[in-house]
C-alpha atoms as a PDB file:
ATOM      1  CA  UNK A   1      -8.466 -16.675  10.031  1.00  0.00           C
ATOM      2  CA  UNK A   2      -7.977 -17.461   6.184  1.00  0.00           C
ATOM      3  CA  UNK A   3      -4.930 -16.380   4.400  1.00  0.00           C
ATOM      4  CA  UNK A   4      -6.944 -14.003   1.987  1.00  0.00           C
ATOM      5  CA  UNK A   5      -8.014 -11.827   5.106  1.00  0.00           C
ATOM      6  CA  UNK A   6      -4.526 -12.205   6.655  1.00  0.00           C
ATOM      7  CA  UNK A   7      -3.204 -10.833   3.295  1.00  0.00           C
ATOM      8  CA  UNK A   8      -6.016  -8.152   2.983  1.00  0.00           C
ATOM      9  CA  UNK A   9      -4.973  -7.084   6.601  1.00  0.00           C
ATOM     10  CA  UNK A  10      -1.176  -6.842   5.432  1.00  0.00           C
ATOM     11  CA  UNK A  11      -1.770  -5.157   2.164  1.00  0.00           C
ATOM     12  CA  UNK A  12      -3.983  -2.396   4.510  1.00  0.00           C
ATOM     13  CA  UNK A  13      -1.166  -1.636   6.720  1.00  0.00           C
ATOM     14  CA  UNK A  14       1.406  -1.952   4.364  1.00  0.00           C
ATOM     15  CA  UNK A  15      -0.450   0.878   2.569  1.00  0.00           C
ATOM     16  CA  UNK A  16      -0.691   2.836   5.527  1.00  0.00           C
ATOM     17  CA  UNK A  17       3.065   2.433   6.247  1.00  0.00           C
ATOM     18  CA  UNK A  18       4.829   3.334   3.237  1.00  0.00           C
ATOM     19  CA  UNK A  19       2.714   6.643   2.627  1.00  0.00           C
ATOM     20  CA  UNK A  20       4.687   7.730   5.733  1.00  0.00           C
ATOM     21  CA  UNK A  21       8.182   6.440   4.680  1.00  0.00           C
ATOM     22  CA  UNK A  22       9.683   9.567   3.901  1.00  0.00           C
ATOM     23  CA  UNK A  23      12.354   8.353   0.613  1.00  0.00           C
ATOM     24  CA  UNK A  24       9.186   6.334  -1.158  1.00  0.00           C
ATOM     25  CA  UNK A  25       5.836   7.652   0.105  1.00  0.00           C
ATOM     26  CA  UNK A  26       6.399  11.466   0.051  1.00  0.00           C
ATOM     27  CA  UNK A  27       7.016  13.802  -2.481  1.00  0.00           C
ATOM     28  CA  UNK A  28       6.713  17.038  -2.565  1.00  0.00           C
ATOM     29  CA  UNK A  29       5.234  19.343  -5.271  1.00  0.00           C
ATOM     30  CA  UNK A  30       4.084  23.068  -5.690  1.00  0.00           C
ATOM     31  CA  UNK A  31       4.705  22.987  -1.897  1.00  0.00           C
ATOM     32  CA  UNK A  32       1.909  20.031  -1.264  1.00  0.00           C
ATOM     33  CA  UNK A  33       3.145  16.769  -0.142  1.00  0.00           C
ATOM     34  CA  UNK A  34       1.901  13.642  -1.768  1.00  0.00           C
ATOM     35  CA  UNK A  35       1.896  10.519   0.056  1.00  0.00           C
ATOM     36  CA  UNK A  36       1.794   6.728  -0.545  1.00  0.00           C
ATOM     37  CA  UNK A  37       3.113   4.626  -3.493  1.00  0.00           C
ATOM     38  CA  UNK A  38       2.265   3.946  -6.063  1.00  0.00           C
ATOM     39  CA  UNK A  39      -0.641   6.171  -6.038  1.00  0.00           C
ATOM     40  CA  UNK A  40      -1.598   9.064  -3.955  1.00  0.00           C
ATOM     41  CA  UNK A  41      -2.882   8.082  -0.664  1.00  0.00           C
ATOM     42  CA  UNK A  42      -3.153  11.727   1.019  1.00  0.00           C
ATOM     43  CA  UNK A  43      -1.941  14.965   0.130  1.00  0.00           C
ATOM     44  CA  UNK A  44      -1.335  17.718   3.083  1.00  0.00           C
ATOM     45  CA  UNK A  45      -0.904  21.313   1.982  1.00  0.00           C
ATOM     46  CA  UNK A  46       0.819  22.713   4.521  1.00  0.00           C
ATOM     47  CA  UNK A  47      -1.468  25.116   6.206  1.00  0.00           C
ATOM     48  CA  UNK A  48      -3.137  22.091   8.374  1.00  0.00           C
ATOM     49  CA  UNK A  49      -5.390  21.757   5.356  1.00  0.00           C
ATOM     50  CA  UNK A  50      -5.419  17.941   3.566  1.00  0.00           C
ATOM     51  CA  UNK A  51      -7.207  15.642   1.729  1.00  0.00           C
ATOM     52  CA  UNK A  52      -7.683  11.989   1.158  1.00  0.00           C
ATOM     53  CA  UNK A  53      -7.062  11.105  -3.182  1.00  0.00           C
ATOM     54  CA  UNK A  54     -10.232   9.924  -4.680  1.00  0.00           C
ATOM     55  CA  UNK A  55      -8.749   6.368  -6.006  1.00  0.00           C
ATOM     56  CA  UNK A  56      -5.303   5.896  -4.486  1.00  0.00           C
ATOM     57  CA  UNK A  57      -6.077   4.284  -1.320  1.00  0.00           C
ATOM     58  CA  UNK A  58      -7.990   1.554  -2.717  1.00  0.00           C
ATOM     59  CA  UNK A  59      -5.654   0.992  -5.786  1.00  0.00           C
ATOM     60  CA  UNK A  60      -2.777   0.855  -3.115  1.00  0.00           C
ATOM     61  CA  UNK A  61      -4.252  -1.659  -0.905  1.00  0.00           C
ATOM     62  CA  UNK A  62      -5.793  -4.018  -4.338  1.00  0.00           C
ATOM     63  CA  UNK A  63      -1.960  -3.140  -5.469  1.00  0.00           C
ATOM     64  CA  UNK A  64      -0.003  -4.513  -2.485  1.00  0.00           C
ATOM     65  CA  UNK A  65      -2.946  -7.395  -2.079  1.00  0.00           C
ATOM     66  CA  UNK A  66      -2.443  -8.646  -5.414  1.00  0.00           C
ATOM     67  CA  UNK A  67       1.318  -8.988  -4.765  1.00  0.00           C
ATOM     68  CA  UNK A  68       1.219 -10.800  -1.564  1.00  0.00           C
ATOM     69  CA  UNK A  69      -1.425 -12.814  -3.001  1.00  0.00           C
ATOM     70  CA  UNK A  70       1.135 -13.853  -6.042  1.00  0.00           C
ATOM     71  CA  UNK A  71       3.896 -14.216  -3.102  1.00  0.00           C
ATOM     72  CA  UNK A  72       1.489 -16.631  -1.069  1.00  0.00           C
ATOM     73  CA  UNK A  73       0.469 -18.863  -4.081  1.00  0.00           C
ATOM     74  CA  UNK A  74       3.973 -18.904  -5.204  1.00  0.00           C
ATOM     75  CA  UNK A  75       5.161 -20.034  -1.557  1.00  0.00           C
ATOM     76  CA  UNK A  76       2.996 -22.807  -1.653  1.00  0.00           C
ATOM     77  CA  UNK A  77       3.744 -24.091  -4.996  1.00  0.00           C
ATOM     78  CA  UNK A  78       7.266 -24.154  -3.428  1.00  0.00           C
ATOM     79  CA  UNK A  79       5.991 -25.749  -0.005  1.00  0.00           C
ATOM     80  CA  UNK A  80       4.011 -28.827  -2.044  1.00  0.00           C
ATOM     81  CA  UNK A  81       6.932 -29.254  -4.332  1.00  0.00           C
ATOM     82  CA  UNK A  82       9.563 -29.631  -1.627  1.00  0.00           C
ATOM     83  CA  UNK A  83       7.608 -31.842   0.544  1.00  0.00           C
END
């Protein structure tokens, strides 16, 4: 499996995990809660009613991709110049 699906995979459920960490993914306004971060993944209003945002999900996961992406090439550039 290449790193850029093993970092697409991680970015995905990374995504998925925070929106349900209650301190960073949730907040709560005009009664609706709001999760993921940094952008809206979901909002749930309470009377079993939700909805998924229009953009957040994908701007999360190209987000967190994009960072473990920068983490990955940086690791390496440590890994060749070590070795």
């Amino acid at each position: 499996m290449s790193h850029k699906r093993i970092i697409f995979i991680l970015s995905l459920v990374v995504t998925i995990g925070i929106a349900f960490i209650p301190v960073l993914g949730i907040r709560y306004d005009n009664g609706i809660s709001y999760h993921g971060f940094p952008a809206d993944v979901f909002a749930y209003y309470g009377n079993r009613g939700w909805s998924v945002q229009s953009l957040g999900p994908f701007f999360n996961i190209a987000f967190y991709y994009v960072i473990f992406l920068l983490l990955y090439k940086m690791g390496m550039k440590i890994k060749n110049a070590t070795v």
